[in-house]
PDB file of N, CA and C in Angstrom:
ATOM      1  N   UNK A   1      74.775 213.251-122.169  1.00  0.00           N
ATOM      2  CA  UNK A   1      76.137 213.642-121.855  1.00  0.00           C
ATOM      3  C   UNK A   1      77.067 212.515-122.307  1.00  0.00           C
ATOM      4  N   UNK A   2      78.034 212.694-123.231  1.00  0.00           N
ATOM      5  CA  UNK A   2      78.827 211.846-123.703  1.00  0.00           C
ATOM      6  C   UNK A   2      80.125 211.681-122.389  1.00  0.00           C
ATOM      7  N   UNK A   3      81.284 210.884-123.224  1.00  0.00           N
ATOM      8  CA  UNK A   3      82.237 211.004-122.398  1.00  0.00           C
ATOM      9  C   UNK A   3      82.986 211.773-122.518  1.00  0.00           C
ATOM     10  N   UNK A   4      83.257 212.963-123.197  1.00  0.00           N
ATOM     11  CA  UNK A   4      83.853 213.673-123.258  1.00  0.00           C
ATOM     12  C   UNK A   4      83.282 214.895-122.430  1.00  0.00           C
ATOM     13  N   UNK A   5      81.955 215.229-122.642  1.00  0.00           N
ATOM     14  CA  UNK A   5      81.294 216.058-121.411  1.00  0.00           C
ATOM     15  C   UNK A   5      81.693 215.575-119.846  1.00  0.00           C
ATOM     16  N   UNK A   6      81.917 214.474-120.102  1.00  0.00           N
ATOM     17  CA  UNK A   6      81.444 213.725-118.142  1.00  0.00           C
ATOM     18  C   UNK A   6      83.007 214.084-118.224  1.00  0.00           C
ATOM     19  N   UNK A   7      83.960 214.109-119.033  1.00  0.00           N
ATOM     20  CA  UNK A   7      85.873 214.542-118.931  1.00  0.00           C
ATOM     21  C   UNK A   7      85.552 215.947-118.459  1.00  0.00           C
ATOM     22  N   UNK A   8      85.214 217.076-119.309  1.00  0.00           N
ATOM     23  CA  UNK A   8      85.240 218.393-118.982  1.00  0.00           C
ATOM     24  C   UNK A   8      84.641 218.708-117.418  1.00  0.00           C
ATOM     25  N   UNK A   9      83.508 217.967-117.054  1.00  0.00           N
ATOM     26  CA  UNK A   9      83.001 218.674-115.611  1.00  0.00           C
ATOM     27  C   UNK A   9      83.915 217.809-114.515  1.00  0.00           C
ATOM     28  N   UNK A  10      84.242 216.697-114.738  1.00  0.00           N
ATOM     29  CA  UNK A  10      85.449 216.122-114.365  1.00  0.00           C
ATOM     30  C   UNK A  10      86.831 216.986-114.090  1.00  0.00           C
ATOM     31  N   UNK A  11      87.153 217.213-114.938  1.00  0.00           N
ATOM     32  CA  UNK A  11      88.114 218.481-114.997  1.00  0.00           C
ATOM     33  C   UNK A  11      87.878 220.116-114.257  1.00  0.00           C
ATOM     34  N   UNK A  12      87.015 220.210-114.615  1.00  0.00           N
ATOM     35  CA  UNK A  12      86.310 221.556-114.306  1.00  0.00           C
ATOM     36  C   UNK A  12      86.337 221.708-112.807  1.00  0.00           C
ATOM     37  N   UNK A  13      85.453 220.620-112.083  1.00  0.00           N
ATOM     38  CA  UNK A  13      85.683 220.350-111.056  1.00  0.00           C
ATOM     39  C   UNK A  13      86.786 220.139-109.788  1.00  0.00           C
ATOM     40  N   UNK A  14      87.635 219.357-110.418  1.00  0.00           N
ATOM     41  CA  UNK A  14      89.066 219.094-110.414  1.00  0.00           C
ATOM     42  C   UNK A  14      89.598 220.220-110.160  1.00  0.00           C
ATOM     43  N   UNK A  15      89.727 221.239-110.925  1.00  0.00           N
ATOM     44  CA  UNK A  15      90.099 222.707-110.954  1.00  0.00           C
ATOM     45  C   UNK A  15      89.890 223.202-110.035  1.00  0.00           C
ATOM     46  N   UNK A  16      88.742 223.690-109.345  1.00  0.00           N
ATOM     47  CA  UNK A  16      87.660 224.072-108.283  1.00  0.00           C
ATOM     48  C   UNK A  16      88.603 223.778-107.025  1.00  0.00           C
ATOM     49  N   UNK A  17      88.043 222.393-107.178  1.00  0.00           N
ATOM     50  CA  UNK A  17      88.746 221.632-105.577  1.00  0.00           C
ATOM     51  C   UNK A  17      90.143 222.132-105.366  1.00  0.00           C
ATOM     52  N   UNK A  18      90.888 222.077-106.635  1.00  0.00           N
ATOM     53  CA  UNK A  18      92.392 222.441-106.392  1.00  0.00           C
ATOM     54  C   UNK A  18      92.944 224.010-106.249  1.00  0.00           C
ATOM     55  N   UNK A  19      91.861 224.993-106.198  1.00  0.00           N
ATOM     56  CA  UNK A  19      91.919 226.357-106.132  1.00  0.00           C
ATOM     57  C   UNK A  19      91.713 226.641-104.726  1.00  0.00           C
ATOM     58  N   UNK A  20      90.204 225.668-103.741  1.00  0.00           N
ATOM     59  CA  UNK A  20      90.015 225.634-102.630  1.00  0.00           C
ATOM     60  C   UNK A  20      91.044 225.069-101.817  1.00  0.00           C
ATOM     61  N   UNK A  21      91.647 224.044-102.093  1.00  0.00           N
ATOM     62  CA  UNK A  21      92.876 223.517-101.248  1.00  0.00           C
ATOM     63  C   UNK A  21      93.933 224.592-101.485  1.00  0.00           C
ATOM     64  N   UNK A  22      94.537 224.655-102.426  1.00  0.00           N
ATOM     65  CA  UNK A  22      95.534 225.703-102.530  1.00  0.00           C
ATOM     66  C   UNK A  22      95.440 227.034-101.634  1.00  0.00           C
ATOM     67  N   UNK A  23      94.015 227.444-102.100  1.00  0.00           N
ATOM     68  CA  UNK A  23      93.557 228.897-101.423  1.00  0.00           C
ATOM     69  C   UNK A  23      94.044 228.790 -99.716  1.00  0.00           C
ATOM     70  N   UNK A  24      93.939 227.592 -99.000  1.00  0.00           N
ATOM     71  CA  UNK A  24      94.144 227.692 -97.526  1.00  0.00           C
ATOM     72  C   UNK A  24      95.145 227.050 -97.184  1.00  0.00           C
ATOM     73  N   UNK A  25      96.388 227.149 -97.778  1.00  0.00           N
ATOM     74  CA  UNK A  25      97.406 226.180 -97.595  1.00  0.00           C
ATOM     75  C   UNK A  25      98.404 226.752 -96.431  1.00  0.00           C
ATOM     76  N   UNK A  26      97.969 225.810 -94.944  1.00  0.00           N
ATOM     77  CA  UNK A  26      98.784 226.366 -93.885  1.00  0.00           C
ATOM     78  C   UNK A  26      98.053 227.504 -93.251  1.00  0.00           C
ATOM     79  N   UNK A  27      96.519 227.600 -93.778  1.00  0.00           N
ATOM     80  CA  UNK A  27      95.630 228.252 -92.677  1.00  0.00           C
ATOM     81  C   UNK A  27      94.346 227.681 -92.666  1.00  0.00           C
ATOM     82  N   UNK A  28      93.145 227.924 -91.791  1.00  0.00           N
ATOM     83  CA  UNK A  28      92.132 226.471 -91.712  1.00  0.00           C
ATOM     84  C   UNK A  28      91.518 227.203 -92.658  1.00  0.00           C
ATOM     85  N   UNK A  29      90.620 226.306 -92.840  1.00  0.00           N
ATOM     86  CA  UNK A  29      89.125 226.394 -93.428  1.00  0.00           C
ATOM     87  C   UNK A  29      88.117 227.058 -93.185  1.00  0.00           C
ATOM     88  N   UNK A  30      87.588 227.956 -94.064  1.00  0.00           N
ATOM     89  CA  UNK A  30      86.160 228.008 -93.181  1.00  0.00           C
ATOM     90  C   UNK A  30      84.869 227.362 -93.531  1.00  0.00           C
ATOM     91  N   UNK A  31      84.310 227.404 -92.773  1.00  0.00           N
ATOM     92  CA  UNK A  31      83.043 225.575 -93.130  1.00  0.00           C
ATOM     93  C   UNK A  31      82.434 226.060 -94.475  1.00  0.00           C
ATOM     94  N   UNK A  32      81.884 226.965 -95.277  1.00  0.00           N
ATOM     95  CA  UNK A  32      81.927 227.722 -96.418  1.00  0.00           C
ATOM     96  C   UNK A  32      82.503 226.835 -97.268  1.00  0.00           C
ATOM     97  N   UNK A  33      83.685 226.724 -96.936  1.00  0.00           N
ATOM     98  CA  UNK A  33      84.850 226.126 -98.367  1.00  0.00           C
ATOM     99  C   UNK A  33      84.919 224.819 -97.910  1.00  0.00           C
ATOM    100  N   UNK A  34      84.490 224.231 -96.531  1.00  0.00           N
ATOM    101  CA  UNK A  34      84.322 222.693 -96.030  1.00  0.00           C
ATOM    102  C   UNK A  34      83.518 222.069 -96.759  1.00  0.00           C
ATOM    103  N   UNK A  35      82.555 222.696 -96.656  1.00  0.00           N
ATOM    104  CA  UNK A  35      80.857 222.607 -97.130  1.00  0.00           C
ATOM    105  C   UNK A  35      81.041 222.104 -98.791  1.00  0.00           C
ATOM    106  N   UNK A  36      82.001 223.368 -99.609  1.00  0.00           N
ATOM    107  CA  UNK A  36      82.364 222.937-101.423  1.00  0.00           C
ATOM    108  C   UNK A  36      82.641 222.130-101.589  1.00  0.00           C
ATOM    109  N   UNK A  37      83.979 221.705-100.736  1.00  0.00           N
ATOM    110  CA  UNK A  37      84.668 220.850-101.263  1.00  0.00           C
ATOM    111  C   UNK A  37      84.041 219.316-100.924  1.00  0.00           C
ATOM    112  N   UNK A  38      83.393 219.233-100.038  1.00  0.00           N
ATOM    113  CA  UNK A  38      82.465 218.123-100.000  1.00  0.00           C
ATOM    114  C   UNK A  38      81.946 217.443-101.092  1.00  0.00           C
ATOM    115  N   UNK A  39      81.327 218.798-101.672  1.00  0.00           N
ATOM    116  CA  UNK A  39      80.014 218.844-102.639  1.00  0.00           C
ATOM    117  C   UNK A  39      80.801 218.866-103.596  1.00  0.00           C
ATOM    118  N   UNK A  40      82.172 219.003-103.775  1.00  0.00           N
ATOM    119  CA  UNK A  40      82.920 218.594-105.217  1.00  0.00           C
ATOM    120  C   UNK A  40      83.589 217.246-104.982  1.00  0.00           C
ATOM    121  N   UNK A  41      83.582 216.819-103.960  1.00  0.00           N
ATOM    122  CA  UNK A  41      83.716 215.426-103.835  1.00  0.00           C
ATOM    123  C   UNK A  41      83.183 214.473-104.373  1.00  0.00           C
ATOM    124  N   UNK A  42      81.627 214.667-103.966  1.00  0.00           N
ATOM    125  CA  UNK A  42      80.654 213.982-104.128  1.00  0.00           C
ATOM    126  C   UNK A  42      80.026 214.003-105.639  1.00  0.00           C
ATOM    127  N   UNK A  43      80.503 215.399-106.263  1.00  0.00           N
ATOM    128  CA  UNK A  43      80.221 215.401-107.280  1.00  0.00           C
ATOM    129  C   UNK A  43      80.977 214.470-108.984  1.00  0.00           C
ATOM    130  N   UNK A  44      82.163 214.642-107.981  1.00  0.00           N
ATOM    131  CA  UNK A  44      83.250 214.139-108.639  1.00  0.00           C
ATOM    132  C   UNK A  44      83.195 212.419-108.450  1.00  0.00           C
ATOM    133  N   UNK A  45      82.583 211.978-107.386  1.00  0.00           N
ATOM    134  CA  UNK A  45      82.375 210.513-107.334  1.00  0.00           C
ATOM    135  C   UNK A  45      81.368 210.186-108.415  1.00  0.00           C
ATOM    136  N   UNK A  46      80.264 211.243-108.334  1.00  0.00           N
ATOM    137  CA  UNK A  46      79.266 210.816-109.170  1.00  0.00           C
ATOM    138  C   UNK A  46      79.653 211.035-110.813  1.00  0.00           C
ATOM    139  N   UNK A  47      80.239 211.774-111.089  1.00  0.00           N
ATOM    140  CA  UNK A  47      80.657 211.628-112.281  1.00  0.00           C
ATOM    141  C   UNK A  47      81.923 210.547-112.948  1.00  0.00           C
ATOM    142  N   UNK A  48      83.000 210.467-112.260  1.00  0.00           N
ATOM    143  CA  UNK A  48      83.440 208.774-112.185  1.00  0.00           C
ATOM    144  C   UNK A  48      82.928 207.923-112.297  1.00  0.00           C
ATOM    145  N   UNK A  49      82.017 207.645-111.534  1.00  0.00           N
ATOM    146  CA  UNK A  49      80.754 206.590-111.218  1.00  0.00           C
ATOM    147  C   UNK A  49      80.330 206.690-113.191  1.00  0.00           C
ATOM    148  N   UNK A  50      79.557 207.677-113.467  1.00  0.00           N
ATOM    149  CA  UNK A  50      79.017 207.323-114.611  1.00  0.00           C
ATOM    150  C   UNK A  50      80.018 207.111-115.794  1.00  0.00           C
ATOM    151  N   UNK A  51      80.958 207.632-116.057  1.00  0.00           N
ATOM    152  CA  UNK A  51      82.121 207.187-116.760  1.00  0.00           C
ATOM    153  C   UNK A  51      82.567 206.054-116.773  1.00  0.00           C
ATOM    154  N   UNK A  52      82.658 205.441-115.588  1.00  0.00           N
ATOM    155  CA  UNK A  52      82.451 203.829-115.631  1.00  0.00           C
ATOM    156  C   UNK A  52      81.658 202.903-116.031  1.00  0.00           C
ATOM    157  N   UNK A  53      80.197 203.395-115.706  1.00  0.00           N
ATOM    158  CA  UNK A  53      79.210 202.897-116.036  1.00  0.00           C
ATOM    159  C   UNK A  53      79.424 203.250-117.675  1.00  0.00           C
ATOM    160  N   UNK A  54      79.193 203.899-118.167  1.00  0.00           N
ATOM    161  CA  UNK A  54      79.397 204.191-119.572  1.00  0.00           C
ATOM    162  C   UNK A  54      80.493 203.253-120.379  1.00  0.00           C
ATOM    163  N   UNK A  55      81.642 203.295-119.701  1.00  0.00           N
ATOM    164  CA  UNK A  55      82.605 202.429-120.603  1.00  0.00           C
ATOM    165  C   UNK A  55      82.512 200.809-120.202  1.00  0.00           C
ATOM    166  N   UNK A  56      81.745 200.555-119.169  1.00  0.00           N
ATOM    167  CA  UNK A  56      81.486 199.149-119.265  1.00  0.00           C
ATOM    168  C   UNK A  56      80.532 198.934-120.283  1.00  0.00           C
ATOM    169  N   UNK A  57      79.138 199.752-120.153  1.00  0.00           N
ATOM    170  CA  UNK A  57      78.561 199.434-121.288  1.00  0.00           C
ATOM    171  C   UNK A  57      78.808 199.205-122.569  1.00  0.00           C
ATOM    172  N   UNK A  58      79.717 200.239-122.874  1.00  0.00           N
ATOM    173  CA  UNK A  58      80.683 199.816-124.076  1.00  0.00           C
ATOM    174  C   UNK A  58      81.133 198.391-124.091  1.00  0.00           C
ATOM    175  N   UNK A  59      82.015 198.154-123.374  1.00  0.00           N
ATOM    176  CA  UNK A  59      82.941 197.144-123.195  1.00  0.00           C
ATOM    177  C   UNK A  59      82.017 195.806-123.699  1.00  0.00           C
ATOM    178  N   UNK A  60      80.941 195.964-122.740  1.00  0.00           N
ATOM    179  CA  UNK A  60      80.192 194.586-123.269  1.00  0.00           C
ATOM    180  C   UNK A  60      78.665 194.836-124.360  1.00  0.00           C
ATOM    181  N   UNK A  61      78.987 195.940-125.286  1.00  0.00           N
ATOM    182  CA  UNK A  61      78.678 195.876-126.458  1.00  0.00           C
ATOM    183  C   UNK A  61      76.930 196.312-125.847  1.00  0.00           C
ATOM    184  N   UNK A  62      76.970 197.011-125.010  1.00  0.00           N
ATOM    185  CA  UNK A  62      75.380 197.978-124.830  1.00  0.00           C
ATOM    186  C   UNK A  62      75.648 199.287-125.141  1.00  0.00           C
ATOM    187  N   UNK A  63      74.194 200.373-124.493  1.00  0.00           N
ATOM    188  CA  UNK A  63      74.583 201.273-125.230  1.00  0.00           C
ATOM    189  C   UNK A  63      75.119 202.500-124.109  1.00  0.00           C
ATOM    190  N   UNK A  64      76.051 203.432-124.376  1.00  0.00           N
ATOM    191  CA  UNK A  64      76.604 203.824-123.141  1.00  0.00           C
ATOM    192  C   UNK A  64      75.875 205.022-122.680  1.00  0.00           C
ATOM    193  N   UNK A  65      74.579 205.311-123.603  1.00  0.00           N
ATOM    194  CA  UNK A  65      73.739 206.206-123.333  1.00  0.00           C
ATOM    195  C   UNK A  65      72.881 206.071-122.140  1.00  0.00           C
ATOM    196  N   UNK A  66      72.801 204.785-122.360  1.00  0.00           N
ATOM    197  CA  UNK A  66      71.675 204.234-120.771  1.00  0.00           C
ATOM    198  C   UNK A  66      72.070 204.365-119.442  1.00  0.00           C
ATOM    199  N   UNK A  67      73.652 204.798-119.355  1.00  0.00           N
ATOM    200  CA  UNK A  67      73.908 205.020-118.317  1.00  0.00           C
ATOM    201  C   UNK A  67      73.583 206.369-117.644  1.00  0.00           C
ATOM    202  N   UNK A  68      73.003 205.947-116.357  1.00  0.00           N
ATOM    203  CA  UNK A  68      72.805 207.384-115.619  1.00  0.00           C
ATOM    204  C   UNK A  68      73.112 207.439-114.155  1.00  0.00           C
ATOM    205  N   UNK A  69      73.424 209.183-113.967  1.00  0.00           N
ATOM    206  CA  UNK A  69      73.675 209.021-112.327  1.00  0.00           C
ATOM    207  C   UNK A  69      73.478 208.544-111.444  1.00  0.00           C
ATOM    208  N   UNK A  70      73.941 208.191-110.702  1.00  0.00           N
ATOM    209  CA  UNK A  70      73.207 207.656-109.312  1.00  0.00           C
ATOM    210  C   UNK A  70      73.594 208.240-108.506  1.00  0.00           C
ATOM    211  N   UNK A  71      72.601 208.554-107.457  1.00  0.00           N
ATOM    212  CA  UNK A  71      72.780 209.746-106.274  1.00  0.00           C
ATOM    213  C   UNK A  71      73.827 209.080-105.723  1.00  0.00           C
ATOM    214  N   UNK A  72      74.242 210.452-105.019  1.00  0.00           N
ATOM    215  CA  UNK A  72      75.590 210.487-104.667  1.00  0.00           C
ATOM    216  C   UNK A  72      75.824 209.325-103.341  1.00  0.00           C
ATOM    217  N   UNK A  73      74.598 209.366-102.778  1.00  0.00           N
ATOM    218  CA  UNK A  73      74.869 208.363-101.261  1.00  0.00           C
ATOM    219  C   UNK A  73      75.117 206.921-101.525  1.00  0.00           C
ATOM    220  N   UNK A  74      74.524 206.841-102.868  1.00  0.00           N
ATOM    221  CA  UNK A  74      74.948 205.134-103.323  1.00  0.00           C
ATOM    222  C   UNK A  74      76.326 205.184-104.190  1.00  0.00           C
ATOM    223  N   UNK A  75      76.698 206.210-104.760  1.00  0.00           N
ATOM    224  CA  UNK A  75      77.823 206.053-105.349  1.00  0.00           C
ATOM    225  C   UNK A  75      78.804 205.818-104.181  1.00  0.00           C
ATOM    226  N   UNK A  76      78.775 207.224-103.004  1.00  0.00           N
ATOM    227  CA  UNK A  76      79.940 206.828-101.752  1.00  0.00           C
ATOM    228  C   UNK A  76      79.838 205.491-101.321  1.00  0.00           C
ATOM    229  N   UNK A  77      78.701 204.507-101.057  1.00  0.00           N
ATOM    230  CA  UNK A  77      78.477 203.350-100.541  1.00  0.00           C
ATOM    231  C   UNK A  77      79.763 202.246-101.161  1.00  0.00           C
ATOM    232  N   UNK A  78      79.788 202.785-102.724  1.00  0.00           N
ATOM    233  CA  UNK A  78      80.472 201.807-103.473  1.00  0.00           C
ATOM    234  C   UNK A  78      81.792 202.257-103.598  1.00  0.00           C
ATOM    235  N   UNK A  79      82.297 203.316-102.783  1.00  0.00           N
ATOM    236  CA  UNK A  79      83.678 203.380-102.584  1.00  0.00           C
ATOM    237  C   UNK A  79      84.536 203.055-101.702  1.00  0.00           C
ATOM    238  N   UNK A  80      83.903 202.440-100.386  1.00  0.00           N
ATOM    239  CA  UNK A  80      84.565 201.626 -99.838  1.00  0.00           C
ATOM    240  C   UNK A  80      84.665 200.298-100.025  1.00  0.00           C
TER     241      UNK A  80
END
């Protein structure tokens, strides 16, 4: 997956989340759409996460292919 793939599900995603928020605006949730948007959270960390990883590799002249996901519980770890 290049960086332009890890942009599109980035985006894609993005989309998603912003259809689910919109969809309940000024009425609750139901745990259904709690439950997604979680899981597009998390998904969305993890793909950040490797986009970073990728353009550092760049940056210091490795290869940005070697970069790979890391489950999602260590990516949240590294967002606080």
């Amino acid at each position: 997956m290049d960086d332009r793939d890890i942009l599109h599900r980035i985006t894609s995603l993005v989309d998603e989340e912003h259809e689910l928020r919109e969809r309940h605006v000024g009425v609750g949730r139901h745990d259904d759409d709690r439950t997604r948007l979680a899981e597009l959270e998390r998904r969305l960390d993890q793909c950040w996460d490797l986009l970073r990883q990728r353009r550092a590799r760049r940056e210091f002249g490795e290869d940005p292919d070697a970069a790979s996901p890391r489950p999602a519980d260590e990516v949240d770890d590294n967002r606080q």
